[in-house]
Protein backbone atom coordinates (compact mmCIF):
# COMPACT_ATOMS: atom_id res chain seq x y z
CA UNK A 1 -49.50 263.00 -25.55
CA UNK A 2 -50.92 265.19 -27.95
CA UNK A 3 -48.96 265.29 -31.66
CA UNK A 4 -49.58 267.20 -34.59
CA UNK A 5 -50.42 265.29 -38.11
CA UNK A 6 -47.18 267.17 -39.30
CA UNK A 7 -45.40 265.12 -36.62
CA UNK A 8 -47.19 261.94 -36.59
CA UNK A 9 -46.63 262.22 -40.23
CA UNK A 10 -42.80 262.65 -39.70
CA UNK A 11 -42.22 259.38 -37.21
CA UNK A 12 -45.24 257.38 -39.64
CA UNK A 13 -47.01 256.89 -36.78
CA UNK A 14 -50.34 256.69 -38.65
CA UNK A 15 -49.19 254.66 -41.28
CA UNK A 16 -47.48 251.91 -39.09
CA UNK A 17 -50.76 251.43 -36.76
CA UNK A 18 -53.07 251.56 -39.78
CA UNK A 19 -51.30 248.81 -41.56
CA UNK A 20 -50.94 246.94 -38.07
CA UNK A 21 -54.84 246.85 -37.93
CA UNK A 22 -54.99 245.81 -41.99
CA UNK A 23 -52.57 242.91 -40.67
CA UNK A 24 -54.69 242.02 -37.82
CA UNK A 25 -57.39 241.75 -39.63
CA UNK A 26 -56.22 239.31 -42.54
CA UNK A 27 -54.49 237.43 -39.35
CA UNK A 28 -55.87 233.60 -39.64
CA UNK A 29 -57.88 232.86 -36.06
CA UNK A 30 -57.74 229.02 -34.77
CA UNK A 31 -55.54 225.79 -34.88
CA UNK A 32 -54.19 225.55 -38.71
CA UNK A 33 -55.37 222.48 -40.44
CA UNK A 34 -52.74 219.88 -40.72
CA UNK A 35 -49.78 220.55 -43.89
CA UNK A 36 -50.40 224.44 -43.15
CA UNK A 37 -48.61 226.56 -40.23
CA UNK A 38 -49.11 230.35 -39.66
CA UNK A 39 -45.62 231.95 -39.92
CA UNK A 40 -44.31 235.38 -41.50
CA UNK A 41 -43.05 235.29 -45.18
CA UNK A 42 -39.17 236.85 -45.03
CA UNK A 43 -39.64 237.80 -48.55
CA UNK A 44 -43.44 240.14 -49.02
CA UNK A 45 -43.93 240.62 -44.85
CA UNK A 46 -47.08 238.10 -45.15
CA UNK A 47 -48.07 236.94 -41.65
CA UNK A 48 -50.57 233.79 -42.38
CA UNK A 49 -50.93 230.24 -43.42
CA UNK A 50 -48.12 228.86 -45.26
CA UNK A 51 -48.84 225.72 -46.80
CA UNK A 52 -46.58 222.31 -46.89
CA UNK A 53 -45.09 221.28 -49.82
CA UNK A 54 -46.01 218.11 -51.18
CA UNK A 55 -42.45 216.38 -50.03
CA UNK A 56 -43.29 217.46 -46.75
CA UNK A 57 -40.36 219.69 -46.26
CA UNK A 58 -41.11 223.39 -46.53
CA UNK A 59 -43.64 225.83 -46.13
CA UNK A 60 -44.86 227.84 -49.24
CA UNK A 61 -46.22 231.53 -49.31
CA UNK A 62 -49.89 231.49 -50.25
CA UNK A 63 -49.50 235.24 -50.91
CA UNK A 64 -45.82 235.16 -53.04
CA UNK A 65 -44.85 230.99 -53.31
CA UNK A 66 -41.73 231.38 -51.30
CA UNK A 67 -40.40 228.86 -48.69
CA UNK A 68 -40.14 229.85 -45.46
């Protein structure tokens, strides 16, 4: 399954699996504390701890503010 860096640079290869392991990294470990959740931000592609508005009704980016 050997590829060439011109090809692997062509399908992104390299790019996708470097940012997976960026993403892995900044992924929160454990049981979230209660008002947060760990969900996936529609808007900036953040996958972390969104935190509870204070009416108790959505979830907030920490990384951009938007509900989700």
């Amino acid at each position: 399954m050997a590829q060439t860096a011109t090809e692997l640079r062509e399908q992104d290869l390299l790019g996708r699996y470097l940012r997976s392991l960026v993403r892995d990294q900044e992924a929160p470990r454990g049981t979230p504390a209660p008002g947060h959740d760990v969900r996936t931000c529609p808007t900036c592609g953040h996958e972390g701890r969104f935190v509870l508005d204070p009416e108790g009704v959505w979830y907030s980016c920490t990384r951009c503010g938007h509900f989700a």
